[in-house]
N, C-alpha and C. Protein backbone atom coordinates (compact mmCIF):
# COMPACT_ATOMS: atom_id res chain seq x y z
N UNK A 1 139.65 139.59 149.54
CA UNK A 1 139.22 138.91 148.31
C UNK A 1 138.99 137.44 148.63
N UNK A 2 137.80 137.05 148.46
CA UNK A 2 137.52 135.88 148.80
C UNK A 2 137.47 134.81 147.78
N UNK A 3 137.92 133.22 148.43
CA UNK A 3 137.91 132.20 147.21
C UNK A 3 136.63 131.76 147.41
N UNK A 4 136.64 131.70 145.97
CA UNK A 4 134.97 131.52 145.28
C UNK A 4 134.79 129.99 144.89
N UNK A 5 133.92 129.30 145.29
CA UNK A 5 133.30 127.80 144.46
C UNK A 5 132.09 127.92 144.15
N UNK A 6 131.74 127.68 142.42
CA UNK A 6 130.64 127.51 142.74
C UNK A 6 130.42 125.95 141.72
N UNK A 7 129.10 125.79 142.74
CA UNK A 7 128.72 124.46 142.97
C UNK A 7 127.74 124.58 141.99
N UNK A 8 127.36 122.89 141.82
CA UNK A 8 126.16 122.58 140.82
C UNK A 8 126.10 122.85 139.21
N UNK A 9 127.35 122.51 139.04
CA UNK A 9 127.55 122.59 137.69
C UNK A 9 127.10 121.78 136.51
N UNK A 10 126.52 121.65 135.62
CA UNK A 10 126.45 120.74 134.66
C UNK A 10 126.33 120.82 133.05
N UNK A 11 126.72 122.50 132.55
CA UNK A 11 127.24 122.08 131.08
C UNK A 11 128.51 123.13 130.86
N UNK A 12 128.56 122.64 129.57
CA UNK A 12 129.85 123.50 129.21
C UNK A 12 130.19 125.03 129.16
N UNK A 13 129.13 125.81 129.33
CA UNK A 13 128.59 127.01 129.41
C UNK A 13 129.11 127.64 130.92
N UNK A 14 128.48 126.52 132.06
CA UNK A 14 128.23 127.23 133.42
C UNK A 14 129.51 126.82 133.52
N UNK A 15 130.54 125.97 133.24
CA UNK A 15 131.99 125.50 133.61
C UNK A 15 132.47 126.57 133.31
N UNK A 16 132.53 127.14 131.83
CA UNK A 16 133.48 127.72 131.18
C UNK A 16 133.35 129.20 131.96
N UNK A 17 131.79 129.40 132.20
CA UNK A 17 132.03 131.30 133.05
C UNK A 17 132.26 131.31 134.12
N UNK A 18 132.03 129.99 135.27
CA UNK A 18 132.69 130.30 136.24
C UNK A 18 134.22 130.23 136.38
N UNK A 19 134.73 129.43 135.33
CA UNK A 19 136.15 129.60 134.90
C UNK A 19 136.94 130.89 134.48
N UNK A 20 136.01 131.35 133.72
CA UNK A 20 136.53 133.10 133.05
C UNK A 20 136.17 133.61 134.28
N UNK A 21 135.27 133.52 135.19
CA UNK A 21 134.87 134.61 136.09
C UNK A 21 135.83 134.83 136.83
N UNK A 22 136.59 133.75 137.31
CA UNK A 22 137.82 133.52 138.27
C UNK A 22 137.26 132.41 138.79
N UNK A 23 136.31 131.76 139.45
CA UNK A 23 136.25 130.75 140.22
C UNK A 23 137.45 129.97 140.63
N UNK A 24 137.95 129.92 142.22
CA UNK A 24 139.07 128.83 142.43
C UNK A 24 138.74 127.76 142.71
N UNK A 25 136.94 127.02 143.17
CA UNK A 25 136.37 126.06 142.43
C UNK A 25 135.65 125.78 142.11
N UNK A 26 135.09 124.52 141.52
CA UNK A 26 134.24 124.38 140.14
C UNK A 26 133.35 122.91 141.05
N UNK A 27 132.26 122.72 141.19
CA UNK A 27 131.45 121.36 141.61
C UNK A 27 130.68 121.02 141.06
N UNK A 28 130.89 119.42 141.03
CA UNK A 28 129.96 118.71 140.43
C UNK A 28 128.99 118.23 141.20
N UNK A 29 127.81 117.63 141.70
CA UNK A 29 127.02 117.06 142.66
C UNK A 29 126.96 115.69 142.23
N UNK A 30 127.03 114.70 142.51
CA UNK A 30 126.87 112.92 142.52
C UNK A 30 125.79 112.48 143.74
N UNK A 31 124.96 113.72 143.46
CA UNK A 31 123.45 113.26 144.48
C UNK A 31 122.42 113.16 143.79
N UNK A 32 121.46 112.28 143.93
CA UNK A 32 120.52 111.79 142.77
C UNK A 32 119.38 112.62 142.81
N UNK A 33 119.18 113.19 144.63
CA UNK A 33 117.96 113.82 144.61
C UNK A 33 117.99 115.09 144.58
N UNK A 34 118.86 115.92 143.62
CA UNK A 34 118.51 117.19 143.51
C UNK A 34 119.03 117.34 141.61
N UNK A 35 118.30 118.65 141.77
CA UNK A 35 118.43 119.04 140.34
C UNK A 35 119.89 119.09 139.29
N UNK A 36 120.74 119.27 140.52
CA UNK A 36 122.29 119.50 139.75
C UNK A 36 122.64 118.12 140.03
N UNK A 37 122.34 117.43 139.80
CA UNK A 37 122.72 115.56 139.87
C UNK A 37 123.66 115.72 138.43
N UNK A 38 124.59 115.25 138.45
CA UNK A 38 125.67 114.75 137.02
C UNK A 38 125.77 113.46 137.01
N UNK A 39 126.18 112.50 136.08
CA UNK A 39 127.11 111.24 136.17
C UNK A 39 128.44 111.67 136.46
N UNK A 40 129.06 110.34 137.10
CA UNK A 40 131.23 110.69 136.64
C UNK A 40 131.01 110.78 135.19
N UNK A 41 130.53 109.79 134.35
CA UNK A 41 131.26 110.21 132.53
C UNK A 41 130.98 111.95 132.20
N UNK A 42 129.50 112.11 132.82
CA UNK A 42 129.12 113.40 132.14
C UNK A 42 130.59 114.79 133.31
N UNK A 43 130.69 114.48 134.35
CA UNK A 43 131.24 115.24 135.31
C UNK A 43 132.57 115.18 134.75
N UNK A 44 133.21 114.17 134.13
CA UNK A 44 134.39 113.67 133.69
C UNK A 44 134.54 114.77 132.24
N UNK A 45 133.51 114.75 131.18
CA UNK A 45 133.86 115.77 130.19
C UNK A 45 133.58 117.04 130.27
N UNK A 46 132.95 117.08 131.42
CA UNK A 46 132.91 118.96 131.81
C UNK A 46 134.41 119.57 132.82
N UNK A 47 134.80 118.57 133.13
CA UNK A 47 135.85 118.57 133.59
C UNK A 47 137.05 118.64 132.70
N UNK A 48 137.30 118.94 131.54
CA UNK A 48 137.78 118.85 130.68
C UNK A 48 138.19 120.70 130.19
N UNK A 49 137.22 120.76 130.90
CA UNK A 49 137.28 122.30 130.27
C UNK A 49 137.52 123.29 131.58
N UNK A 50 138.13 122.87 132.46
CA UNK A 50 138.84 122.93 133.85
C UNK A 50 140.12 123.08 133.96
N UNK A 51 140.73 124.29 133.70
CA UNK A 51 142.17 124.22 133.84
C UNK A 51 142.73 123.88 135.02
N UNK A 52 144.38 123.48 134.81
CA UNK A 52 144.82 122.89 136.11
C UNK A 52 144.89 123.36 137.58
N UNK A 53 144.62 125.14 137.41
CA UNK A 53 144.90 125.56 138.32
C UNK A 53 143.33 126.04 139.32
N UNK A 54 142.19 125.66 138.68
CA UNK A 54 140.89 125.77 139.52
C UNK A 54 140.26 124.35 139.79
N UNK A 55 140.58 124.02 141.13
CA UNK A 55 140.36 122.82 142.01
C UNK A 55 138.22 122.28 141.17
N UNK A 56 138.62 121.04 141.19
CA UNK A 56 137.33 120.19 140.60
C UNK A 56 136.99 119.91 142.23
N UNK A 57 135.60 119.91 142.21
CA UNK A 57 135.09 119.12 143.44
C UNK A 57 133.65 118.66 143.58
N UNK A 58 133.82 117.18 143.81
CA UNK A 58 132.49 116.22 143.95
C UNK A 58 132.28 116.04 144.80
N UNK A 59 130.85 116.95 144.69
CA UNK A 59 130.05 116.69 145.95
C UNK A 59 129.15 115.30 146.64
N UNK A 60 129.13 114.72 147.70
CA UNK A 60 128.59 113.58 147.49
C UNK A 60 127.39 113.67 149.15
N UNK A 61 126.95 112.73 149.44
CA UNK A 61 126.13 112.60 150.64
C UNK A 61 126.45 111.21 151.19
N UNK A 62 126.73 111.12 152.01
CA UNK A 62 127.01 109.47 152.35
C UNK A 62 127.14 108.28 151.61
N UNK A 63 128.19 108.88 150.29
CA UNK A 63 128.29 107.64 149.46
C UNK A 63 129.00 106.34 150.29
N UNK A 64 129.03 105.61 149.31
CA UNK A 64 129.57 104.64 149.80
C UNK A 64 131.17 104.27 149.32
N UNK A 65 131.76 103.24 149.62
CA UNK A 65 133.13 103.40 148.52
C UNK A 65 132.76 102.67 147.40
N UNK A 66 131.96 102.13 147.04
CA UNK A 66 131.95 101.81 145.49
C UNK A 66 131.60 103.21 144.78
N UNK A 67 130.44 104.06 145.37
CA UNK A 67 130.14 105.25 144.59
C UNK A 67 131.27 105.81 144.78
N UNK A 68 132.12 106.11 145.50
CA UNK A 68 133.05 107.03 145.46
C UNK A 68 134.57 106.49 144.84
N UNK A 69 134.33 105.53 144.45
CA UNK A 69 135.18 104.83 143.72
C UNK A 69 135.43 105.17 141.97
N UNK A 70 134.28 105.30 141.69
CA UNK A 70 133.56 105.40 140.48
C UNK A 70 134.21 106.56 140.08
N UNK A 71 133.41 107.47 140.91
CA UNK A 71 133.99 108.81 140.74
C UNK A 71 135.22 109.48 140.90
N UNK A 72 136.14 108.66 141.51
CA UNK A 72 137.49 108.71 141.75
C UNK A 72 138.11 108.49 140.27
N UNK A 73 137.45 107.50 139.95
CA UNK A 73 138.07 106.65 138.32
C UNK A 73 137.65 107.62 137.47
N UNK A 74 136.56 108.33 137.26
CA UNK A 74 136.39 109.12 136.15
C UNK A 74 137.22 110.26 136.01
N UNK A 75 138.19 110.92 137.03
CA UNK A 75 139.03 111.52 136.93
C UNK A 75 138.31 113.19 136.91
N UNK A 76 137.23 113.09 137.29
CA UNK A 76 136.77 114.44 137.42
C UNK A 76 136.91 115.08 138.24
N UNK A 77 137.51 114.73 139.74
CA UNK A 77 137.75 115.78 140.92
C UNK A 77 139.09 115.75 141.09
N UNK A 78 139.37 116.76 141.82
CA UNK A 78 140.68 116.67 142.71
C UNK A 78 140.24 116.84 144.16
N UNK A 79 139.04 116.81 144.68
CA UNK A 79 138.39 117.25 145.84
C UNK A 79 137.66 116.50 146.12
N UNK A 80 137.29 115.80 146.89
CA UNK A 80 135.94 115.38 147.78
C UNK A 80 135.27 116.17 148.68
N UNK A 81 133.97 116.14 148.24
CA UNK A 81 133.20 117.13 149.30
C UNK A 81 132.21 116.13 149.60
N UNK A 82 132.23 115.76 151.28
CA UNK A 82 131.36 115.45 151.66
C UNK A 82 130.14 115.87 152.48
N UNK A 83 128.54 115.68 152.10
CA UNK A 83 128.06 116.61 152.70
C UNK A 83 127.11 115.95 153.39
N UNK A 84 127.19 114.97 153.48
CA UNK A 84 125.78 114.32 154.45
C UNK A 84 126.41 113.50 155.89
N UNK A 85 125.70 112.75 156.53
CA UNK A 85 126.58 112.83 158.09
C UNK A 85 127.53 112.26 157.97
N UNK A 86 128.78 111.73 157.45
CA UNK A 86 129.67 111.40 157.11
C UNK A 86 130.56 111.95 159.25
N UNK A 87 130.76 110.89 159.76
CA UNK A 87 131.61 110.86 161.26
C UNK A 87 132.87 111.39 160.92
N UNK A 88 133.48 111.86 162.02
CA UNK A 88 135.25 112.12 161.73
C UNK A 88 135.57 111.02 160.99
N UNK A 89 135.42 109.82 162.20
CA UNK A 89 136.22 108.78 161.33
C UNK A 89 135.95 108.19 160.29
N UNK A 90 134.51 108.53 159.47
CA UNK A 90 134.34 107.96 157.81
C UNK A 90 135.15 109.38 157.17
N UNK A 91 135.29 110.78 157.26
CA UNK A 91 135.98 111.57 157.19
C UNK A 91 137.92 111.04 156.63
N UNK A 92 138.20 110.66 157.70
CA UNK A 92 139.59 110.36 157.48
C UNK A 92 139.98 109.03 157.09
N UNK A 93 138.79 107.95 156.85
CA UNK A 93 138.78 106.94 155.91
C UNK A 93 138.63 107.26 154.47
N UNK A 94 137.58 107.90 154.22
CA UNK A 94 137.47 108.50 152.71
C UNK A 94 138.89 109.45 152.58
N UNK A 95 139.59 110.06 153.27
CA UNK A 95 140.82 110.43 152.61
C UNK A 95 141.79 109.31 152.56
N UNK A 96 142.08 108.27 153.50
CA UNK A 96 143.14 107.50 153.33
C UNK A 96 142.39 106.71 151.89
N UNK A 97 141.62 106.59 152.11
CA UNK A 97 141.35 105.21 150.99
C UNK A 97 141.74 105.58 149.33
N UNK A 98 141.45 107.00 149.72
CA UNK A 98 141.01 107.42 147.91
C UNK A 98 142.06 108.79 147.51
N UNK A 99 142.80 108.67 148.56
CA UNK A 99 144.31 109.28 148.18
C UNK A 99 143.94 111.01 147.68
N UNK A 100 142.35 110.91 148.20
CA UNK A 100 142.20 113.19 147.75
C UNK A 100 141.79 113.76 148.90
N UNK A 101 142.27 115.19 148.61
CA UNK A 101 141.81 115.48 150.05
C UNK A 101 140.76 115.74 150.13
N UNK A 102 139.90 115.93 151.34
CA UNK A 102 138.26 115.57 151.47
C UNK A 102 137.88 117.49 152.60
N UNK A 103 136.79 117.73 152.07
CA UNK A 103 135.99 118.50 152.55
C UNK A 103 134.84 118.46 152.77
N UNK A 104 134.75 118.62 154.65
CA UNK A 104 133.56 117.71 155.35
C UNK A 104 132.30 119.22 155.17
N UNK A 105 131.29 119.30 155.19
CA UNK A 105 130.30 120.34 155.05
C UNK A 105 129.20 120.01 156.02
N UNK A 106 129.38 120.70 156.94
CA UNK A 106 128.84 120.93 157.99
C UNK A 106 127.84 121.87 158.41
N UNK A 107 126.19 121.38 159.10
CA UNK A 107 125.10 122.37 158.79
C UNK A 107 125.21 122.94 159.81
N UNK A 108 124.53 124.47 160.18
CA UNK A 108 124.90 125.50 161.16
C UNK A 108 123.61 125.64 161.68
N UNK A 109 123.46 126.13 162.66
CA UNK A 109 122.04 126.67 163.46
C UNK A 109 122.54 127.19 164.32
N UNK A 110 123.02 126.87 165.61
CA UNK A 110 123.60 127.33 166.82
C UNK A 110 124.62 127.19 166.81
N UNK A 111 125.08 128.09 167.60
CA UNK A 111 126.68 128.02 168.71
C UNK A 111 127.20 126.42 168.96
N UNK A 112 126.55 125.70 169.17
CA UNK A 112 126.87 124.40 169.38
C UNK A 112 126.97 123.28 168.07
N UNK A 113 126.50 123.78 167.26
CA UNK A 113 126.95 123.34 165.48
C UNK A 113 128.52 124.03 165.33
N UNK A 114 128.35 125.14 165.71
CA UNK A 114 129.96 125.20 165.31
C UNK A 114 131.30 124.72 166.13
N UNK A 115 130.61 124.64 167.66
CA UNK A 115 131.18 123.50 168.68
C UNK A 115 131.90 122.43 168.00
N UNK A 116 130.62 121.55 167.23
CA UNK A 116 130.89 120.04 167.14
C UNK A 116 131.96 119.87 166.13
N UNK A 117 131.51 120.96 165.03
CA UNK A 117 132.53 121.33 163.83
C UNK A 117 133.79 120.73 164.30
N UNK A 118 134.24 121.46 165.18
CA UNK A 118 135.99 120.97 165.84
C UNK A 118 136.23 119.66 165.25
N UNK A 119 135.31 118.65 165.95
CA UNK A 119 135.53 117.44 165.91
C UNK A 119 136.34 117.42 164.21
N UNK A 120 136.37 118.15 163.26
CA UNK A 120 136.69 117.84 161.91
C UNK A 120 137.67 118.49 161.64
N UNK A 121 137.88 119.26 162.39
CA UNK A 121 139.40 120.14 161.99
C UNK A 121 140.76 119.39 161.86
N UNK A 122 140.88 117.71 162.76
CA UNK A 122 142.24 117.41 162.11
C UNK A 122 141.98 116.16 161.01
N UNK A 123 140.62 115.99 160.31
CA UNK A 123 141.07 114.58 159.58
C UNK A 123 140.55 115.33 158.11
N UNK A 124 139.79 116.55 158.27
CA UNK A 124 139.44 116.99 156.85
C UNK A 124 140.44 118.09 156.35
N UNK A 125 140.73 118.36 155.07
CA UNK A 125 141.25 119.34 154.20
C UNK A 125 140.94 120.88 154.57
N UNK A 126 139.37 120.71 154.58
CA UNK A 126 139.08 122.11 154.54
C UNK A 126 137.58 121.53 155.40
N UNK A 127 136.96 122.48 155.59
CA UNK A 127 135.35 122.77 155.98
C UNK A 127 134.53 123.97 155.34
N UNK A 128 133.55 122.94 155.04
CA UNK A 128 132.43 124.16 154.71
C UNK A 128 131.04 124.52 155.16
N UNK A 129 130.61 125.42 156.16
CA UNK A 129 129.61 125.68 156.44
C UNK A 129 128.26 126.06 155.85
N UNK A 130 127.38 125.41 155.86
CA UNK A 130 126.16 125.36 155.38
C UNK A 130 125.28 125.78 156.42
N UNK A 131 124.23 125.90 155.55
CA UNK A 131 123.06 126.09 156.61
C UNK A 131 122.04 124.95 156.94
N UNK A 132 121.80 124.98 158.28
CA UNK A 132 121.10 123.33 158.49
C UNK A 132 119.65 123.08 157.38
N UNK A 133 119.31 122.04 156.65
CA UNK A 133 118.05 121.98 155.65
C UNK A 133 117.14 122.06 156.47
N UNK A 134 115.77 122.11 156.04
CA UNK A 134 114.69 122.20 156.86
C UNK A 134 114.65 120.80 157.01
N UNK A 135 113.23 120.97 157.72
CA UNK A 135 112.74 119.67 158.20
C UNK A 135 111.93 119.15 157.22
N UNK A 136 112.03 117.57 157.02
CA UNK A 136 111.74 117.11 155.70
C UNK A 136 112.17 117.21 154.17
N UNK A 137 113.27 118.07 154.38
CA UNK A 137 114.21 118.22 153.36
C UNK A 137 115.04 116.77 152.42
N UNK A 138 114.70 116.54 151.43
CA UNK A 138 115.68 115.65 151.09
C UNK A 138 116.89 115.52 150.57
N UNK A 139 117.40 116.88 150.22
CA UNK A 139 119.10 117.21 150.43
C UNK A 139 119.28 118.04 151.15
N UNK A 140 120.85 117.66 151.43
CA UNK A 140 121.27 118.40 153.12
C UNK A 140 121.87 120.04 152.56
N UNK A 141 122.15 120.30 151.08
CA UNK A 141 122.34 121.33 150.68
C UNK A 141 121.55 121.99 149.56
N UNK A 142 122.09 123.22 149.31
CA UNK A 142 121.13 123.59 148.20
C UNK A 142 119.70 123.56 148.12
N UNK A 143 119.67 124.41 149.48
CA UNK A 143 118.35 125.09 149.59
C UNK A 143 117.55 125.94 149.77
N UNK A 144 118.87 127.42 149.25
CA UNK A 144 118.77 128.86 149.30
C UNK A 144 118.75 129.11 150.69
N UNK A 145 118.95 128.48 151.68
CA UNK A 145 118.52 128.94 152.92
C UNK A 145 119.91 129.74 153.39
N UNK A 146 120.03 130.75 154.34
CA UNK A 146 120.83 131.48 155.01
C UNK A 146 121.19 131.03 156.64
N UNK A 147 122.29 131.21 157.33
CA UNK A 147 121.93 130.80 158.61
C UNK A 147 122.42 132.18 159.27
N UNK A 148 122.99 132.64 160.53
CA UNK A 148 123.28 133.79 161.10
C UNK A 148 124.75 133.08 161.01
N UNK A 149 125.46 134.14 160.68
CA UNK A 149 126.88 134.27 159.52
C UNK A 149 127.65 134.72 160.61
N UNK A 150 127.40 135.48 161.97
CA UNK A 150 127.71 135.96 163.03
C UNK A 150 127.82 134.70 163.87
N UNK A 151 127.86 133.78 163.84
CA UNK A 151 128.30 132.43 164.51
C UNK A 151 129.56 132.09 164.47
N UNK A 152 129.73 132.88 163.69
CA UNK A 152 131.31 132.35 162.68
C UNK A 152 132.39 133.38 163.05
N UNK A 153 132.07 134.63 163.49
CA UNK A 153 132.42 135.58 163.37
C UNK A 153 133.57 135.60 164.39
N UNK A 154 134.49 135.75 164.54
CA UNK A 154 135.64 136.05 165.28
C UNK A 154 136.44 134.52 165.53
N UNK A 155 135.64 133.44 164.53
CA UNK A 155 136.27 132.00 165.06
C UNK A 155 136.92 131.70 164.26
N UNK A 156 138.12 130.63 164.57
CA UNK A 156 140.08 130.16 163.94
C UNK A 156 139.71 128.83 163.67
N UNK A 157 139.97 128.51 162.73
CA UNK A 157 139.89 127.15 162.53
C UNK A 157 141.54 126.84 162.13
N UNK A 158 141.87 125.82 162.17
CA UNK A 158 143.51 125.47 161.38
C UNK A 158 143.05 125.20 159.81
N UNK A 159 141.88 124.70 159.76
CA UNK A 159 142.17 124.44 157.87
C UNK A 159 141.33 125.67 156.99
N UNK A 160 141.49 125.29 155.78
CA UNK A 160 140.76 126.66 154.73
C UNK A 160 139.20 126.15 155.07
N UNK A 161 138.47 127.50 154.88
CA UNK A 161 137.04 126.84 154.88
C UNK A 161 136.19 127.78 154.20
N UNK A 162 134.75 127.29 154.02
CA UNK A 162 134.14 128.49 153.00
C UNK A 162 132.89 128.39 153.30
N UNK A 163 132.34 129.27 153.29
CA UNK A 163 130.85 130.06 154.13
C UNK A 163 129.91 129.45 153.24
N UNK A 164 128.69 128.17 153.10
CA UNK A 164 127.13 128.43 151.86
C UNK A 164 126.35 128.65 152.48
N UNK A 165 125.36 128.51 151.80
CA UNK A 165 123.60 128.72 152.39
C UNK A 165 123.05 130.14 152.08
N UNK A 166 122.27 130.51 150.69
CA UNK A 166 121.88 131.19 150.77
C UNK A 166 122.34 132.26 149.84
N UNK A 167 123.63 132.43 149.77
CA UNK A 167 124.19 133.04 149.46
C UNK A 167 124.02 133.14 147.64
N UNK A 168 124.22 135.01 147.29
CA UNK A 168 123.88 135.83 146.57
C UNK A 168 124.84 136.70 146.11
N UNK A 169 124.62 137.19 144.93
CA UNK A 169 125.46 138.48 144.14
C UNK A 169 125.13 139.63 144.96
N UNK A 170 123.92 139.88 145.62
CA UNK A 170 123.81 140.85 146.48
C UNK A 170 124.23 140.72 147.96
N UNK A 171 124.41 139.44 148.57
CA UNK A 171 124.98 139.96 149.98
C UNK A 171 125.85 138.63 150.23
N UNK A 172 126.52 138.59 148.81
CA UNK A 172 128.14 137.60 149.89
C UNK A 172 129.05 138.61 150.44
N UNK A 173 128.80 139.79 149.54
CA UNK A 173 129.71 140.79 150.30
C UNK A 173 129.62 141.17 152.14
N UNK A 174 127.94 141.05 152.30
CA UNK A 174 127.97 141.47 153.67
C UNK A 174 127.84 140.37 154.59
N UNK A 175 128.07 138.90 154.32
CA UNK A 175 128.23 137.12 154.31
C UNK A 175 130.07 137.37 154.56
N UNK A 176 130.27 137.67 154.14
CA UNK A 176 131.81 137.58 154.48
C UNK A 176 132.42 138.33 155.40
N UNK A 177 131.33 139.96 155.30
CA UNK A 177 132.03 140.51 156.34
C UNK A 177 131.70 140.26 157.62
N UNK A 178 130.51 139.94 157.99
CA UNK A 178 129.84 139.25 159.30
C UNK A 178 130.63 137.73 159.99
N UNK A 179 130.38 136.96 158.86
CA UNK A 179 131.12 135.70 159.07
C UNK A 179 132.98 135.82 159.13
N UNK A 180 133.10 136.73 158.41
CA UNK A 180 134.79 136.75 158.35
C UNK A 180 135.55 135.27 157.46
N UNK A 181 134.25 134.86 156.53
CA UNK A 181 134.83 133.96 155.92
C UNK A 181 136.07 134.02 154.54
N UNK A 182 137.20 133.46 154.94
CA UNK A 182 138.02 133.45 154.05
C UNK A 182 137.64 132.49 152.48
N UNK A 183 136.36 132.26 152.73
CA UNK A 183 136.02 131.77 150.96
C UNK A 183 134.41 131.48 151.29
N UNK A 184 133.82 131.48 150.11
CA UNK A 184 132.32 131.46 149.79
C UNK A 184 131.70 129.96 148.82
N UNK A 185 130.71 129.15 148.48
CA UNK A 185 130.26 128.71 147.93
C UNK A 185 128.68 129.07 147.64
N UNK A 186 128.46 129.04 146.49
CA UNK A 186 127.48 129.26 145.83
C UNK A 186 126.46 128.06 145.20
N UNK A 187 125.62 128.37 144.89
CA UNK A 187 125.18 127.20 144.19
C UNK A 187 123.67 127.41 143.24
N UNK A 188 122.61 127.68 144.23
CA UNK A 188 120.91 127.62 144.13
C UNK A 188 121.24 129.36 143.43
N UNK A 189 121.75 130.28 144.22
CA UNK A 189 122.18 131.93 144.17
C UNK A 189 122.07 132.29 142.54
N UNK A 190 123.03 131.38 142.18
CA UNK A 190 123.55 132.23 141.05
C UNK A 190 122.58 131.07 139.86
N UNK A 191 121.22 130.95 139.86
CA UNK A 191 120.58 130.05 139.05
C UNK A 191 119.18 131.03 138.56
N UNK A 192 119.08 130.50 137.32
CA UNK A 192 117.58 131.52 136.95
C UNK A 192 116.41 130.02 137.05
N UNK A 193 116.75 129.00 137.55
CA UNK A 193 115.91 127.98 138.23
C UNK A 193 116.24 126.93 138.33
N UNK A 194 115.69 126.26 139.21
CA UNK A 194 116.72 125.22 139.99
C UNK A 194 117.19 124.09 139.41
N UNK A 195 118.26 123.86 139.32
CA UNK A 195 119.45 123.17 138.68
C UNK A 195 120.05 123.97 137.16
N UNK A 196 119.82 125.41 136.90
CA UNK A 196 119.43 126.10 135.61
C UNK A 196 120.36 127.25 136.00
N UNK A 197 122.35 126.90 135.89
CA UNK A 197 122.88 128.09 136.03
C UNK A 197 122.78 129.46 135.18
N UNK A 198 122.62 131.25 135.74
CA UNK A 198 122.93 131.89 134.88
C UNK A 198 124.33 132.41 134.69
N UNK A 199 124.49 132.92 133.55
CA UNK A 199 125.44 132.94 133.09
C UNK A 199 125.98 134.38 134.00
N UNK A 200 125.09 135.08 134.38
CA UNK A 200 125.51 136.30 134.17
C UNK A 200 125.73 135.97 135.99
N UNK A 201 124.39 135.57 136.19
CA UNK A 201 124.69 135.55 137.98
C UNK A 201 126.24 135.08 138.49
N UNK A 202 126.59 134.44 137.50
CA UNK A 202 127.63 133.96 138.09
C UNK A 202 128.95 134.87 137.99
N UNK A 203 128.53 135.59 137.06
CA UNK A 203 129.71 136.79 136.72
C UNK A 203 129.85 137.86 137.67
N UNK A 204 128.13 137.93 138.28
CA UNK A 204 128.70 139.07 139.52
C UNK A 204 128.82 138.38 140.62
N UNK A 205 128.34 137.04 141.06
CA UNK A 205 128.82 136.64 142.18
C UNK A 205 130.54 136.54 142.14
N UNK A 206 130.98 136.05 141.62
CA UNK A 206 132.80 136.03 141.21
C UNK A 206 133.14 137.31 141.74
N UNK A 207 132.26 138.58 140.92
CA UNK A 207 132.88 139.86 140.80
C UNK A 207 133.00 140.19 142.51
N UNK A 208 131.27 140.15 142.40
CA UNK A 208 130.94 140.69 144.51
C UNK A 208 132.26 140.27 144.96
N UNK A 209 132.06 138.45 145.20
CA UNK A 209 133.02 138.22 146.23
C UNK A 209 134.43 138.69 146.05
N UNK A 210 135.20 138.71 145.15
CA UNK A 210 136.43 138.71 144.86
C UNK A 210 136.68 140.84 145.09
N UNK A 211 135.60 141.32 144.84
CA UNK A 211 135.63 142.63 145.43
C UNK A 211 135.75 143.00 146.97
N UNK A 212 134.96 142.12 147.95
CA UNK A 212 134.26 142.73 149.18
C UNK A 212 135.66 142.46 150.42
C-alpha cells in the first residue's frame, strides 16, 4: 500500500477529496509558470481544510529565502519540496534556516541520475523522483511525462521517497511494482485539464495506489 501525494492543488473541492480519498499528502505549487501556481494567503486557506494528520507540502523551484520565507509565514506547509536545481548544500540550508523538513525532487533519465541522487540522501527528508522535462520546458515538473521506473528497481535509499512523472489511475499500480516505490505523487494524472483537478480521478488514483 503505497503513500499517496497529490500535487497541484488549488480549491476547496480538490483538497477536501484528496483528503477523503486518503491522501498522506496534499501540495501546493509556489511556481508562477505553471497552471497550479497558488499564493501563500490562497495556499494558507486551503490549508485549512487539511487535517493534522495529512502532511501539507510547497512545492517551489529555486526560490529564494525571501520567497520561501513568505511561505513559511503563511503557515500552509509542513513540508518543503524543492524541485528545481537546488545543490546538496542549498538543500541543507533551506532546512536549517526554515526549521521544516525539505524534499529534494530529482529528474531521472539514466542510471547515472539516480547515481547523483546519493549526493541527497543525508541533508534531505525524503526524495522524489521525477522524470527529466523536455527540452525547452519551462517547469521542471508536471509534464505528464513517464521515465523507465526500472531504474529504481531493486535500489535502498535511507530516507522515504516517492516515484512522479506521468503517473495515472491506470498504471501507478504497475509504477510501483517495477520501480518498487514505497510512495507515489501525482499531479497533471488525475486532471480533466491542466491545472483543472478531477474529482473522481483522484478517487481512483488514492484507490489504485493504496490497492497495488
Amino acid at each position: 500500500m503505497a503513500v499517496v501525494k497529490i500535487c497541484g492543488l488549488k480549491t476547496v473541492d480538490a483538497v477536501e477529496a484528496a483528503v477523503d480519498a486518503g491522501a498522506d499528502l496534499v501540495g501546493f505549487v509556489f511556481f508562477k509558470k505553471t497552471p497550479r501556481y497558488v499564493t501563500p494567503p490562497v495556499a494558507s486557506g486551503l490549508a485549512g481544510h487539511v487535517p493534522a494528520d495529512v502532511i501539507k507540502t510547497g512545492l517551489t523551484v529555486d526560490a529564494t529565502d525571501d520567497e520561501l520565507a513568505v511561505i513559511v509565514a503563511s503557515g500552509a506547509v509542513d513540508l518543503l519540496q524543492l524541485h528545481g536545481t537546488e545543490t546538496p548544500e542549498r538543500v541543507a540550508e533551506v532546512r536549517r534556516k526554515f526549521a521544516l523538513p525539505v524534499m529534494k525532487a530529482l529528474p531521472i533519465a539514466r542510471p547515472e541520475d539516480v547515481e547523483a541522487a546519493r549526493a541527497f540522501e543525508a541533508v534531505a527528508d525524503r526524495l522524489l523522483f521525477d522524470a527529466k522535462p523536455p527540452a525547452g520546458a519551462e517547469r521542471p515538473g508536471g509534464n505528464a511525462l513517464a521515465f523507465d521506473w526500472g531504474l529504481l528497481a531493486g535500489t535502498r535509499w535511507n530516507v522515504p521517497w516517492l516515484l512522479a512523472g506521468g503517473l495515472t489511475p491506470e498504471n501507478v499500480q504497475a509504477a510501483v511494482r517495477l520501480s518498487g516505490a514505497p510512495g507515489v505523487d501525482v499531479s497533471s494524472g488525475v486532471e480533466s485539464a491542466p491545472g483543472v483537478k478531477d474529482i473522481g480521478l483522484i478517487r481512483a488514483f488514492v484507490q489504485a495506489a493504496k490497492a497495488g
